[in-house]
N, C-alpha and C. Protein backbone atom coordinates (compact mmCIF):
# COMPACT_ATOMS: atom_id res chain seq x y z
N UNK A 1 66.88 -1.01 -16.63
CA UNK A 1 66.21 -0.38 -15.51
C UNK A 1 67.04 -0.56 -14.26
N UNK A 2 66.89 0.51 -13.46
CA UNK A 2 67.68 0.34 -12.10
C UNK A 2 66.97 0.26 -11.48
N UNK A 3 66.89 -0.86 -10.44
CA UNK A 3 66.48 -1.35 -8.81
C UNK A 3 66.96 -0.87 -7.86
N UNK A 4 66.28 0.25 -7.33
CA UNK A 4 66.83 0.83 -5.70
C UNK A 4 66.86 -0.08 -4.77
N UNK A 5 67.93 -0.38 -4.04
CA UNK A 5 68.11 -1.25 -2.68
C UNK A 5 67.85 -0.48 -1.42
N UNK A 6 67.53 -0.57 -0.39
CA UNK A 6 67.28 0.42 0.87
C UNK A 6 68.66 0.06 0.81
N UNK A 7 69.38 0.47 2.30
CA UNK A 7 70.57 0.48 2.95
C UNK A 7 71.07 -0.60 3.20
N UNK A 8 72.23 -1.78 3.40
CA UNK A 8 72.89 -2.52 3.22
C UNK A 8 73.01 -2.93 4.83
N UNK A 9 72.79 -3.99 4.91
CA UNK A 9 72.12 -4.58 6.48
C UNK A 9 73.17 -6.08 6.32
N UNK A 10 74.38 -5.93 6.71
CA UNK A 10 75.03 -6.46 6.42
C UNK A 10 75.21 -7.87 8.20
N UNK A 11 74.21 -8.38 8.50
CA UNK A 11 73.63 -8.66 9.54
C UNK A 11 73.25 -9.76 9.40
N UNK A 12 73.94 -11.41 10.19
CA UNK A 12 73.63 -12.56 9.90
C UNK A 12 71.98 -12.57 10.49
N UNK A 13 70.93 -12.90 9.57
CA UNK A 13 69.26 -13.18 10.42
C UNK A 13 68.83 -14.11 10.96
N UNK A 14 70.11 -15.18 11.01
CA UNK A 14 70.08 -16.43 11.88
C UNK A 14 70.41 -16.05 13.71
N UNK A 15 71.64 -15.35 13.57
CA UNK A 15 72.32 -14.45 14.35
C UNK A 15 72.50 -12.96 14.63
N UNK A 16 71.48 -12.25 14.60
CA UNK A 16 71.98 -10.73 14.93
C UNK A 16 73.22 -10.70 15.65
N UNK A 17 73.54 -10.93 16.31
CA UNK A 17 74.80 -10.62 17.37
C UNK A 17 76.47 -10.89 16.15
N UNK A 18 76.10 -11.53 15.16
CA UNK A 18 77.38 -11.99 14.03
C UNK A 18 77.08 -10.57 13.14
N UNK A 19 77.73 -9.58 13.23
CA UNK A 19 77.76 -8.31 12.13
C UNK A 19 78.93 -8.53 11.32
N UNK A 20 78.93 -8.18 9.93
CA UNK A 20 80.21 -7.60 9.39
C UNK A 20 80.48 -6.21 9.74
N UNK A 21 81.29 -5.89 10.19
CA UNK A 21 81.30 -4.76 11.19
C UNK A 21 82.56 -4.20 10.35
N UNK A 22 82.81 -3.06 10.11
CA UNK A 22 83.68 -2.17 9.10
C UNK A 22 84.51 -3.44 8.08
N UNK A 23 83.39 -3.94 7.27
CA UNK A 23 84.08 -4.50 6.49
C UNK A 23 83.53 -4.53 5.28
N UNK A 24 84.10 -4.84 4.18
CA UNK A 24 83.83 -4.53 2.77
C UNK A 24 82.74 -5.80 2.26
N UNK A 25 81.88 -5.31 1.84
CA UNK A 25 80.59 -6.10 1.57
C UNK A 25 80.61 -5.81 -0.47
N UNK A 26 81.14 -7.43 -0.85
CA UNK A 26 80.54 -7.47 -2.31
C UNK A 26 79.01 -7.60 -2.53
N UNK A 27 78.76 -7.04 -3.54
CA UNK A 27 77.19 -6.77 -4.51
C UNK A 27 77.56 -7.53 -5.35
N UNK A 28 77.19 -8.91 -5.70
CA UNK A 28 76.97 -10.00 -6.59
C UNK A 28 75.75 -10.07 -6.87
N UNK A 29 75.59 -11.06 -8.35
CA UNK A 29 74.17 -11.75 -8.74
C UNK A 29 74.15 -12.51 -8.00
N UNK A 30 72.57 -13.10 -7.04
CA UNK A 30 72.68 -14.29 -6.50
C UNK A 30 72.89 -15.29 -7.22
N UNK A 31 73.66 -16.56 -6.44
CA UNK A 31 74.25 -17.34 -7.52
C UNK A 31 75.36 -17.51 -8.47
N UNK A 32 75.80 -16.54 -8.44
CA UNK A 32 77.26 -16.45 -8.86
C UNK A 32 78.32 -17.07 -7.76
N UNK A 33 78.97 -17.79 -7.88
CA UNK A 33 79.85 -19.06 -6.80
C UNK A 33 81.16 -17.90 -7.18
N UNK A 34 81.43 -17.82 -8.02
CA UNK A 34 82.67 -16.47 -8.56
C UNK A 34 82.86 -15.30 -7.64
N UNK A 35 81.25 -14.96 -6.87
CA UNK A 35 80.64 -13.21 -6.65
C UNK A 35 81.50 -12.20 -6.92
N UNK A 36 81.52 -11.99 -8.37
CA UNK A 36 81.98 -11.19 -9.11
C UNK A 36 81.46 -9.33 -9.10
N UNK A 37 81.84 -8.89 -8.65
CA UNK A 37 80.79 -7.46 -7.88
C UNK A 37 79.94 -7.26 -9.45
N UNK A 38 79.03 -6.76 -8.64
CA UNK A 38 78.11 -6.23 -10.32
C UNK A 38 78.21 -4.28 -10.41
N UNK A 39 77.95 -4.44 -11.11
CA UNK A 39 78.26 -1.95 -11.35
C UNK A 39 76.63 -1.93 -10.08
N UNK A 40 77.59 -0.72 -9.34
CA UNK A 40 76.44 -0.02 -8.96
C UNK A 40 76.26 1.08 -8.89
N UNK A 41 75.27 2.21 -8.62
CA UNK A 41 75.35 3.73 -8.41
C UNK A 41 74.44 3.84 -7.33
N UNK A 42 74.61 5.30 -6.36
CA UNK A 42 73.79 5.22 -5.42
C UNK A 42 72.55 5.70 -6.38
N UNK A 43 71.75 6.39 -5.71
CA UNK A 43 70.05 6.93 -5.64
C UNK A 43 69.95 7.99 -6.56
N UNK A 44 71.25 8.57 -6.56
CA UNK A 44 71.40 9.83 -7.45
C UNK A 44 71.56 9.34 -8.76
N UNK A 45 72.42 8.02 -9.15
CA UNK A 45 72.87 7.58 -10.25
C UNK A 45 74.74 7.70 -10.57
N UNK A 46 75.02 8.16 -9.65
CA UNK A 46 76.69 8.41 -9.62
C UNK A 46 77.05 6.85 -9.24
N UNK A 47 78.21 6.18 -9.71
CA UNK A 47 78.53 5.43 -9.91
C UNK A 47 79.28 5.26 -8.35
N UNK A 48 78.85 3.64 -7.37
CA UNK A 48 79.09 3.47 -6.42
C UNK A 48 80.41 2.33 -6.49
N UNK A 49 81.47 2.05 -5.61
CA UNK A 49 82.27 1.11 -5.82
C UNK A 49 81.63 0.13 -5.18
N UNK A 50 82.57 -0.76 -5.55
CA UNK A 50 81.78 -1.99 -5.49
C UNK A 50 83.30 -3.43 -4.94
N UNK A 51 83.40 -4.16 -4.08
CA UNK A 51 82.78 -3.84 -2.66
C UNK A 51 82.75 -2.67 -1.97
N UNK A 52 81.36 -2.62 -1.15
CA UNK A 52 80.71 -1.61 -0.48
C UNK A 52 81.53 -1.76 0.89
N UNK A 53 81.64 -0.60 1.01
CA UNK A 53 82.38 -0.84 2.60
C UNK A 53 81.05 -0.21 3.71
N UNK A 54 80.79 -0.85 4.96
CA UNK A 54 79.97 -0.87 5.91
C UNK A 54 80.96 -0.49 7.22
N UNK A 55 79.93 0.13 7.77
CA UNK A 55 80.17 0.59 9.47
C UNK A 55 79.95 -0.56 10.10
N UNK A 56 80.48 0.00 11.47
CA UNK A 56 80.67 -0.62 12.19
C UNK A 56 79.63 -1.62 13.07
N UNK A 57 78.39 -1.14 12.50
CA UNK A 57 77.14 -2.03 12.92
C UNK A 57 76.64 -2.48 11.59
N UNK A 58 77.16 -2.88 10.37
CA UNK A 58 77.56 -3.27 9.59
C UNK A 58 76.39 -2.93 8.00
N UNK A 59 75.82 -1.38 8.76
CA UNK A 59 74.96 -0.98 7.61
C UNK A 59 75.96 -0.21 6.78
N UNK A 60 75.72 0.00 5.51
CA UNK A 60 76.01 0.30 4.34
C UNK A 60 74.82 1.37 3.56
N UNK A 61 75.46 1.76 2.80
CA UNK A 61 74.56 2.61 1.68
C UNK A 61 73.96 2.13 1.30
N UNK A 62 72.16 3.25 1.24
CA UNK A 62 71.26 2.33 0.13
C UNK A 62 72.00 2.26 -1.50
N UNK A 63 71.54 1.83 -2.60
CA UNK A 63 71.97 2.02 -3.91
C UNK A 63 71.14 1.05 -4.81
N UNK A 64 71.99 1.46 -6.19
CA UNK A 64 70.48 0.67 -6.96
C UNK A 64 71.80 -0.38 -7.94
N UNK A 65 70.65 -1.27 -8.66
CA UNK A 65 71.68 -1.71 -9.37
C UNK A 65 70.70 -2.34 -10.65
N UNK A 66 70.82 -3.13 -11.77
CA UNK A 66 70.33 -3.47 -12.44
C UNK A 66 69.45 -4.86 -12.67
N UNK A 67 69.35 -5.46 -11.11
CA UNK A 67 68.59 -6.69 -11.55
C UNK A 67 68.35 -6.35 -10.03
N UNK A 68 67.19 -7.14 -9.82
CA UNK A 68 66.05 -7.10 -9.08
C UNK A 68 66.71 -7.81 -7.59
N UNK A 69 67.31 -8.59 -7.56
CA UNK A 69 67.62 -9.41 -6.24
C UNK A 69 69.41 -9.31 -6.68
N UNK A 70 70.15 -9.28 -5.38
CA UNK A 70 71.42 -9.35 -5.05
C UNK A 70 71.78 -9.93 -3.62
N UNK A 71 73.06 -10.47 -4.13
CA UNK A 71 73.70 -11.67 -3.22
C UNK A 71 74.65 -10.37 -2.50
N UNK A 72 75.08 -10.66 -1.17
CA UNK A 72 75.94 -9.66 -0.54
C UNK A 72 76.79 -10.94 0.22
N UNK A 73 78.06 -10.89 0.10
CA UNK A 73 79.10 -11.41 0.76
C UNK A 73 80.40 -10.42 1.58
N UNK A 74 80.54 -10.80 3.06
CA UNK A 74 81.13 -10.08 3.52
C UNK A 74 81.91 -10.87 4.38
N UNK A 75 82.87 -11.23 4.86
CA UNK A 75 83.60 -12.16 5.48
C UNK A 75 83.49 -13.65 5.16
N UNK A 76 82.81 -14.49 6.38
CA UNK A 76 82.29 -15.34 6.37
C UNK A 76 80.89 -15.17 6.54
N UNK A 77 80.12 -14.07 6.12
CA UNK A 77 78.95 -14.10 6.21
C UNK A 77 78.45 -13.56 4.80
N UNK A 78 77.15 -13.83 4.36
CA UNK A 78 76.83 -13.55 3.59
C UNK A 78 74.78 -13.74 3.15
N UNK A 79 74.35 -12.86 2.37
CA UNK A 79 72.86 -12.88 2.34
C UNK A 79 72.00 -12.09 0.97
N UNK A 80 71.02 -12.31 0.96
CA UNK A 80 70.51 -11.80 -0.16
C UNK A 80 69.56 -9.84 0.47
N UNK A 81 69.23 -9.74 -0.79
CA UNK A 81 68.70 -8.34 -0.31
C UNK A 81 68.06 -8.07 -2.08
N UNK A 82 66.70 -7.38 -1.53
CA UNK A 82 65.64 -7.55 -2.73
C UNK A 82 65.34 -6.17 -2.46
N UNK A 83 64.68 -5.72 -3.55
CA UNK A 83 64.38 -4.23 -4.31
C UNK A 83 63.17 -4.43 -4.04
N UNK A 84 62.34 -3.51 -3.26
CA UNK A 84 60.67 -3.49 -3.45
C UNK A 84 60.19 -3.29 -4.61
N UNK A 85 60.80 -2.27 -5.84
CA UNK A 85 60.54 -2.38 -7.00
C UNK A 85 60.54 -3.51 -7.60
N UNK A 86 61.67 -4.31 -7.58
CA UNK A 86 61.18 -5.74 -7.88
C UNK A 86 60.57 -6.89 -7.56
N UNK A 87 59.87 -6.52 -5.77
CA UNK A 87 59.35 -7.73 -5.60
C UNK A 87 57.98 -7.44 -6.43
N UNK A 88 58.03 -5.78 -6.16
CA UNK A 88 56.17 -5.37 -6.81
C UNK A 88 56.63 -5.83 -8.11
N UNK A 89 56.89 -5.71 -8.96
CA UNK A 89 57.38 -6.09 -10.58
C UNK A 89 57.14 -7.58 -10.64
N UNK A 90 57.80 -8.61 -9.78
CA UNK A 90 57.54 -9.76 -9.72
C UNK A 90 56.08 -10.44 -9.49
N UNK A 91 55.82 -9.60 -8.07
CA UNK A 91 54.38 -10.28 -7.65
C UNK A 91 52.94 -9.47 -9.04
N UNK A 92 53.49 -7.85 -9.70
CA UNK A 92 52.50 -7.58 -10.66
C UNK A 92 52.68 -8.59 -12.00
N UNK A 93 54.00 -9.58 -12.57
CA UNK A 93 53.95 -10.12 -13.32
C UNK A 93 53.38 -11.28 -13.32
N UNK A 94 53.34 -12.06 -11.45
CA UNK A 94 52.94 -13.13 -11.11
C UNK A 94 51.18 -12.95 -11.06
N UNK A 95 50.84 -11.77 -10.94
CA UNK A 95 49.30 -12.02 -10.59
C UNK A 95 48.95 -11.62 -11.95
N UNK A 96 49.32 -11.45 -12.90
CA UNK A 96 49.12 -10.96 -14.92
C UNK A 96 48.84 -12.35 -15.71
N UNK A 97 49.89 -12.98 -15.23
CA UNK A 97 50.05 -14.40 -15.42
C UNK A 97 49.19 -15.66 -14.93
N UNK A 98 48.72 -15.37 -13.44
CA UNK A 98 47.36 -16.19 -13.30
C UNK A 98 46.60 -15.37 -13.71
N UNK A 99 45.96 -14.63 -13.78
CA UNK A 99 44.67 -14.24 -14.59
C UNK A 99 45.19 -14.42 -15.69
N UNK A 100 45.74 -14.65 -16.72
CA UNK A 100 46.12 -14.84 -17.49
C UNK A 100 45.42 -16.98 -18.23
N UNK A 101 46.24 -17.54 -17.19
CA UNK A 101 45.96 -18.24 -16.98
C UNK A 101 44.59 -19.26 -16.69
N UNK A 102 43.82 -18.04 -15.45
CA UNK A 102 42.54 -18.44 -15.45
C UNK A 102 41.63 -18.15 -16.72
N UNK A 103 41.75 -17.12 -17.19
CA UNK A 103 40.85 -16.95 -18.53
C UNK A 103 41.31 -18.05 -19.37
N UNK A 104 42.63 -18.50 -19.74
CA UNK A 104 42.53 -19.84 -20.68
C UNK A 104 41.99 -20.67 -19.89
N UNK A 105 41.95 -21.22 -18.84
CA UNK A 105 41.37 -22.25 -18.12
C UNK A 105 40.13 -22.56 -18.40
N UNK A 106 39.31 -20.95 -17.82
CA UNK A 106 38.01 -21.04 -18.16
C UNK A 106 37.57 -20.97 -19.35
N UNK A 107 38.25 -20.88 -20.45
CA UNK A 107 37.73 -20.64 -21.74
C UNK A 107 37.96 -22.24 -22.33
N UNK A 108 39.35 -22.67 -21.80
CA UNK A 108 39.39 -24.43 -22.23
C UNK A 108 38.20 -25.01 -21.55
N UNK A 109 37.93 -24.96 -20.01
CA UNK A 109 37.16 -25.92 -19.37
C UNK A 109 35.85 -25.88 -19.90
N UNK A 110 35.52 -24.84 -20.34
CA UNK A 110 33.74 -24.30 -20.69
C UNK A 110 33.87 -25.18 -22.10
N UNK A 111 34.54 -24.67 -22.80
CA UNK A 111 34.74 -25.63 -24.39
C UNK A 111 35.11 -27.06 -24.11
N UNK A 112 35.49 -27.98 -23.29
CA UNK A 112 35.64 -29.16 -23.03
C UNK A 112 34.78 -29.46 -22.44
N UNK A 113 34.01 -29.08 -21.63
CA UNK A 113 32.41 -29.33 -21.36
C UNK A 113 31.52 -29.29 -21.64
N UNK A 114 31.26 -28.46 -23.11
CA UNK A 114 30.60 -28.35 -24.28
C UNK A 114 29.68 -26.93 -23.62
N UNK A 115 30.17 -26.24 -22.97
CA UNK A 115 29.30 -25.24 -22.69
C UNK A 115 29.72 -23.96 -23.32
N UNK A 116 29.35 -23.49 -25.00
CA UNK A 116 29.92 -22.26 -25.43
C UNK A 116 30.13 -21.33 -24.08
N UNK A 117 30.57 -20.18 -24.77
CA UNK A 117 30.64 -18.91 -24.01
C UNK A 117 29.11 -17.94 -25.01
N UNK A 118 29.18 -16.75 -24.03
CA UNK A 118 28.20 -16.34 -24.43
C UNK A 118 26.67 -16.36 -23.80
N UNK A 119 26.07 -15.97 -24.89
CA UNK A 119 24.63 -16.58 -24.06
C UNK A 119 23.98 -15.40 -23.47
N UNK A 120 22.77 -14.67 -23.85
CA UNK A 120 22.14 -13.74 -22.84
C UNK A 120 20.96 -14.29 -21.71
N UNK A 121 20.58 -13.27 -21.11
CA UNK A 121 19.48 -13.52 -19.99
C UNK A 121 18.29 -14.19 -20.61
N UNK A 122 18.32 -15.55 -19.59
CA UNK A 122 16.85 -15.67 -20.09
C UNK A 122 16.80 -17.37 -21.27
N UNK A 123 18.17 -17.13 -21.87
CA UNK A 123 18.49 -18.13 -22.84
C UNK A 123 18.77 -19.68 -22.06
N UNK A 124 18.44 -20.38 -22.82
CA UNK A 124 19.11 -21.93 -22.27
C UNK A 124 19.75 -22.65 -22.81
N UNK A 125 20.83 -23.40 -22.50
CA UNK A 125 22.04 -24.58 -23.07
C UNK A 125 21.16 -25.51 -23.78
N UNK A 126 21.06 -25.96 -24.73
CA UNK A 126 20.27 -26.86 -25.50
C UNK A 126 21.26 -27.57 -26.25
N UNK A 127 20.97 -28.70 -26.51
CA UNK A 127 21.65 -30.21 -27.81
C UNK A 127 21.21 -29.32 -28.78
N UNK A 128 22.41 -29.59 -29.72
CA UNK A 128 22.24 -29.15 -31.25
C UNK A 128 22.23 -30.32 -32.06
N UNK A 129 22.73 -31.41 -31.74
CA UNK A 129 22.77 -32.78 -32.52
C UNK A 129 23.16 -33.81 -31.15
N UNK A 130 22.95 -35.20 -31.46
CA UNK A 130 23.64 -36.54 -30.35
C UNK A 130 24.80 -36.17 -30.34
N UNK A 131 25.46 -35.65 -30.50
CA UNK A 131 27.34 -35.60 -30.86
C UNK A 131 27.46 -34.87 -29.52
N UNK A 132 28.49 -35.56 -28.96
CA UNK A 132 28.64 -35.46 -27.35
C UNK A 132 29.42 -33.71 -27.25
N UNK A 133 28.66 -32.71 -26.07
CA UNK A 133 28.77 -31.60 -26.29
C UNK A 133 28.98 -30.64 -27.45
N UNK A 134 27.91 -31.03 -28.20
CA UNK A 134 27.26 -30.06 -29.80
C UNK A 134 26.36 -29.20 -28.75
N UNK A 135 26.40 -27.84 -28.18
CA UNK A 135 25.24 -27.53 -27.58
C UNK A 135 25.08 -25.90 -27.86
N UNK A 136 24.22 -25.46 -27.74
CA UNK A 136 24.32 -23.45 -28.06
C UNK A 136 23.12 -23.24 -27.38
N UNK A 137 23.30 -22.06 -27.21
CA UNK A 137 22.55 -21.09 -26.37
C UNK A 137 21.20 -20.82 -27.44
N UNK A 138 20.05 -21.32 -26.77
CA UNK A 138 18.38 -20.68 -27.36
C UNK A 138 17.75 -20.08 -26.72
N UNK A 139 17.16 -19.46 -27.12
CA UNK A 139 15.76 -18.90 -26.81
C UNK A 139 14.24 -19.84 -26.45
N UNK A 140 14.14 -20.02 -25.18
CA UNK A 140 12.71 -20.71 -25.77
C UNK A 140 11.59 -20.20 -26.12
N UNK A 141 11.03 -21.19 -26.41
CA UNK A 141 9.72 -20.40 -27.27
C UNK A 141 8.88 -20.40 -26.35
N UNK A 142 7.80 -18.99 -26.51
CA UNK A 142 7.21 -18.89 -25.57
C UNK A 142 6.21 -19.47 -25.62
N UNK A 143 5.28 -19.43 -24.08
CA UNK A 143 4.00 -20.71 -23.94
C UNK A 143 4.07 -21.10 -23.03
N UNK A 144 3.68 -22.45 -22.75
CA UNK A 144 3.63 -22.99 -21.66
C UNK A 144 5.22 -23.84 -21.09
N UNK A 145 5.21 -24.38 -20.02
CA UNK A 145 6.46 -24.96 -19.56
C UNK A 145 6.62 -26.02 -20.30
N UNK A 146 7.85 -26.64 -20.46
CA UNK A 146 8.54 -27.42 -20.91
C UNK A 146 9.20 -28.36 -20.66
N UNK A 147 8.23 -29.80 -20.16
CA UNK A 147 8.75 -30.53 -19.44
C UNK A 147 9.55 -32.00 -20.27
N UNK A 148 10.28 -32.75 -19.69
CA UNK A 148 10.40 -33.75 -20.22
C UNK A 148 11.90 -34.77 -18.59
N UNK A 149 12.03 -35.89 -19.52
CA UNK A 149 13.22 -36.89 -18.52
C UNK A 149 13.96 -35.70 -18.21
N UNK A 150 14.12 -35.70 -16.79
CA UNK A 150 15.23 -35.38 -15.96
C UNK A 150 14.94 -34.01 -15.97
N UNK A 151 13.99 -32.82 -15.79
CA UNK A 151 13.78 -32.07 -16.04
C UNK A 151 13.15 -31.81 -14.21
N UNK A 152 13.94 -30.57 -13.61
CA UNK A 152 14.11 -30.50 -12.31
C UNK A 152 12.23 -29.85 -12.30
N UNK A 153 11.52 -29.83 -11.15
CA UNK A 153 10.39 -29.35 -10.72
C UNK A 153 10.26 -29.28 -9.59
N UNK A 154 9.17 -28.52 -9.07
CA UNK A 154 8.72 -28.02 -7.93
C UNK A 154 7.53 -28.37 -7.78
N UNK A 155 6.63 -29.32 -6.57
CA UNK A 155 5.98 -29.51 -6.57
C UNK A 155 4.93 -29.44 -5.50
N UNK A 156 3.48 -29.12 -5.10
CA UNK A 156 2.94 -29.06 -3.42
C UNK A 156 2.17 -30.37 -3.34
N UNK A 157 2.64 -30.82 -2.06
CA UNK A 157 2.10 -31.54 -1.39
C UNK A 157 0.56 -31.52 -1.24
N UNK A 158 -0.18 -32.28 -1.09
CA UNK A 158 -1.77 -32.26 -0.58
C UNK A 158 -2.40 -32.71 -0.91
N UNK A 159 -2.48 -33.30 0.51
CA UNK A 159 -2.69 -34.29 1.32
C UNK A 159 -1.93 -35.94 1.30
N UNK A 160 -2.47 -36.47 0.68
CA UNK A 160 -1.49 -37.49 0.11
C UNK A 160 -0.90 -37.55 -1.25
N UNK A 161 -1.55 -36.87 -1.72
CA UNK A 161 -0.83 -36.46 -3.53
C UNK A 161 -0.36 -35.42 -4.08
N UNK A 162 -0.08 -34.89 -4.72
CA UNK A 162 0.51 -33.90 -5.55
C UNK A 162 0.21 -33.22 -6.59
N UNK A 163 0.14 -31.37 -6.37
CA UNK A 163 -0.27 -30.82 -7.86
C UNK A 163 0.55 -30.94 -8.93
N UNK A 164 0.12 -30.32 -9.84
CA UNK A 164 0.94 -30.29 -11.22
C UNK A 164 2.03 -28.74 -10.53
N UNK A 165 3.69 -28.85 -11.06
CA UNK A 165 4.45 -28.49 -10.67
C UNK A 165 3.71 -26.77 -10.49
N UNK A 166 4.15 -26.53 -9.46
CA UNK A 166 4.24 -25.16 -9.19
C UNK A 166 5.28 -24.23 -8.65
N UNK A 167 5.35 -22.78 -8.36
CA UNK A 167 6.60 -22.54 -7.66
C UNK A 167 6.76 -22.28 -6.29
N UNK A 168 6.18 -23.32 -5.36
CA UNK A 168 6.29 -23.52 -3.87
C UNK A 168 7.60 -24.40 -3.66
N UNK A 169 8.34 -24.08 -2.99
CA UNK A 169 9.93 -24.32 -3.09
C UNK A 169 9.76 -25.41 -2.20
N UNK A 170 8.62 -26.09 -1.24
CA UNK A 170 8.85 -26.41 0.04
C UNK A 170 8.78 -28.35 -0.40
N UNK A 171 8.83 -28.40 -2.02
CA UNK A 171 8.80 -29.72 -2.03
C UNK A 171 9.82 -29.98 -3.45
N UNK A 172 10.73 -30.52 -3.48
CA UNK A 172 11.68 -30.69 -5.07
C UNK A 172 11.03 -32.32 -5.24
N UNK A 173 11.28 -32.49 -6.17
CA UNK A 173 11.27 -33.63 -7.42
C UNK A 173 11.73 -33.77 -8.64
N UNK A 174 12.53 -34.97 -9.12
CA UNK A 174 13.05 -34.76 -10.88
C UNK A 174 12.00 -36.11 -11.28
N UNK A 175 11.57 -35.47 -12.87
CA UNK A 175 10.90 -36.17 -13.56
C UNK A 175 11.73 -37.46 -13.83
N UNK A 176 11.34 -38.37 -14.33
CA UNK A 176 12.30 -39.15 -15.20
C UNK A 176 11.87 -40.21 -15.84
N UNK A 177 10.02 -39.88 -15.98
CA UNK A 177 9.49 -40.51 -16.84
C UNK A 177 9.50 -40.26 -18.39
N UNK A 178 8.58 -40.21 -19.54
CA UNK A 178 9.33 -39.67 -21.18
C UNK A 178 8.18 -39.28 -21.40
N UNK A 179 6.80 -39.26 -20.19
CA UNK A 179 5.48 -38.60 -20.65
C UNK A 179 5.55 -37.10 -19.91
N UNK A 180 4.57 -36.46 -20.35
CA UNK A 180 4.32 -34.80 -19.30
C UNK A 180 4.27 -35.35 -18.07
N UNK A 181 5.35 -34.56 -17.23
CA UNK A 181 4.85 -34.59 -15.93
C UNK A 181 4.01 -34.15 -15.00
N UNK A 182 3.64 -33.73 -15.50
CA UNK A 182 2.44 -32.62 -15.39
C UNK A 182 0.58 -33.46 -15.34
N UNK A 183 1.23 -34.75 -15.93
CA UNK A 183 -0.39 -35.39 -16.18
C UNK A 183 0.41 -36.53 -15.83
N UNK A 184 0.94 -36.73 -14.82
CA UNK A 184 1.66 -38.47 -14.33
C UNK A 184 1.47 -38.54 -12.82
N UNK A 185 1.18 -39.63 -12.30
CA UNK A 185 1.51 -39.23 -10.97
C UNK A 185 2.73 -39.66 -10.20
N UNK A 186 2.89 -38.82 -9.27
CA UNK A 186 4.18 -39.02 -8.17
C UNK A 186 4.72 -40.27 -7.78
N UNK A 187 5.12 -41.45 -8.55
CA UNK A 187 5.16 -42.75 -8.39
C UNK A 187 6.34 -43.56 -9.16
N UNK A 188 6.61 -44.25 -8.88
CA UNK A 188 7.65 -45.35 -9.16
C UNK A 188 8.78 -44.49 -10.07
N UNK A 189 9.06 -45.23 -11.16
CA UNK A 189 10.68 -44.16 -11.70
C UNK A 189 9.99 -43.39 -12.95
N UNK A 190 9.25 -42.52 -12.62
CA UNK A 190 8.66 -41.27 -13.36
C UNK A 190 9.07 -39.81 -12.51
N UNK A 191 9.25 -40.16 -10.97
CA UNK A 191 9.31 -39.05 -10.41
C UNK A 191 10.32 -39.51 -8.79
N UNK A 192 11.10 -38.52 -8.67
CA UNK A 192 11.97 -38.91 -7.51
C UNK A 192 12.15 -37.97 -6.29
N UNK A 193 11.95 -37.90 -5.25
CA UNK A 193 12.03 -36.87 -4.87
C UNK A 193 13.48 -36.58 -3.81
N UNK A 194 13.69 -35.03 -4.23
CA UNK A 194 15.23 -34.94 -3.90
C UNK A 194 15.39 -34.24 -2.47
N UNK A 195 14.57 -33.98 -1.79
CA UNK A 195 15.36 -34.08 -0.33
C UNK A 195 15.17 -35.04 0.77
C-alpha cells in the first residue's frame, strides 16, 4: 500500500527561522542511522527521486511512499513526517484493539467473579452449590417476597417502630438475622440501618 505525504516542510519546529533552503532532502525509514533513501512516487504514482530537492523556503513535493511514517534528513537538519492515512490506520487499529481488549476483560472479569454472562429481565444471580462462584441466572418463583441474611429492604418508619418492608424509599435497612424479616423487629444484629 502507498502512504500519501502532504508536501515536504523541510523546516526545523524547534526553530522556524533554520530552513533547508534549496537543498536536497533524503526520504528514509525512521530509524535507519544509514538513511538510506526509500523508492518514492508522487500522487500520480510516477516514480519520484529520491533525495528530494526543496525550494528555497525549503518545501518540497507532496508524494507517497510505502510505510506509514518517514525520517527526512537535509543538511544538518532533520525530522519526521506522517501520512494521515496512516495515522487514521494506526489510531483505527489502536481503537480495534482496545475494544478488543475490553470485551476479553469483561468476559475474564465477569467469569472470575463468578458472574456468568447472559441472563434475561427479571432473572437473579443465585448459588448453584458452596463452591466459591458456582452461580447462574434463575427465575424466581412466583409469590410472595423472598427474604433472608443480608437481603437489602425498604422499610417505613412509624412512630417509633417499623412496618414489614415496603416500597417507601425514605428509610433503607439490611436484614442479617436467619429468621423472616418481615416478622422480627428492628433491633440488635437482625437489622441495620444504612443511611
Amino acid at each position: 500500500m502507498s502512504y500519501p505525504f502532504d508536501a515536504i516542510s523541510a523546516i526545523d519546529p524547534q526553530d522556524p527561522s533554520r530552513v533547508a533552503a534549496d537543498a536536497e532532502v533524503t526520504i528514509a525509514a525512521p530509524g535507519d542511522e544509514t538513511q538510506t533513501p526509500i523508492p518514492l512516487t508522487d500522487l500520480t504514482g510516477l516514480p519520484l527521486p529520491n533525495p528530494v530537492l526543496v525550494n528555497s523556503l525549503g518545501f518540497g513535493p507532496a508524494f507517497q511512499a510505502e510505510i506509514p511514517s518517514v525520517a527526512w534528513y537535509g543538511g544538518t537538519m532533520s525530522g519526521l513526517l506522517h501520512s494521515y492515512t496512516g495515522l487514521k490506520e494506526d489510531a483505527e487499529a489502536a481503537a480495534s484493539s482496545a475494544n478488543l481488549s475490553r470485551i476479553a476483560a469483561e468476559a475474564a472479569g465477569s467469569a472470575a467473579e463468578g458472574i456468568p454472562s447472559g441472563g434475561s429481565a427479571g432473572q437473579v444471580l443465585s448459588k448453584v452449590t458452596s463452591t466459591s462462584y458456582d452461580t447462574a441466572w434463575v427465575t424466581p418463583s412466583s409469590g410472595g417476597a423472598v427474604y433472608g441474611a443480608g437481603v437489602m429492604v425498604t422499610v417505613q418508619q412509624v412512630g417509633s417502630g417499623y412496618t414489614r418492608p415496603t416500597s417507601d424509599p425514605t428509610i433503607r435497612y439490611v436484614f442479617t438475622g436467619t429468621a423472616d424479616p418481615g416478622t422480627v423487629a428492628l433491633e440488635n444484629d437482625r437489622w441495620e440501618r444504612l443511611d
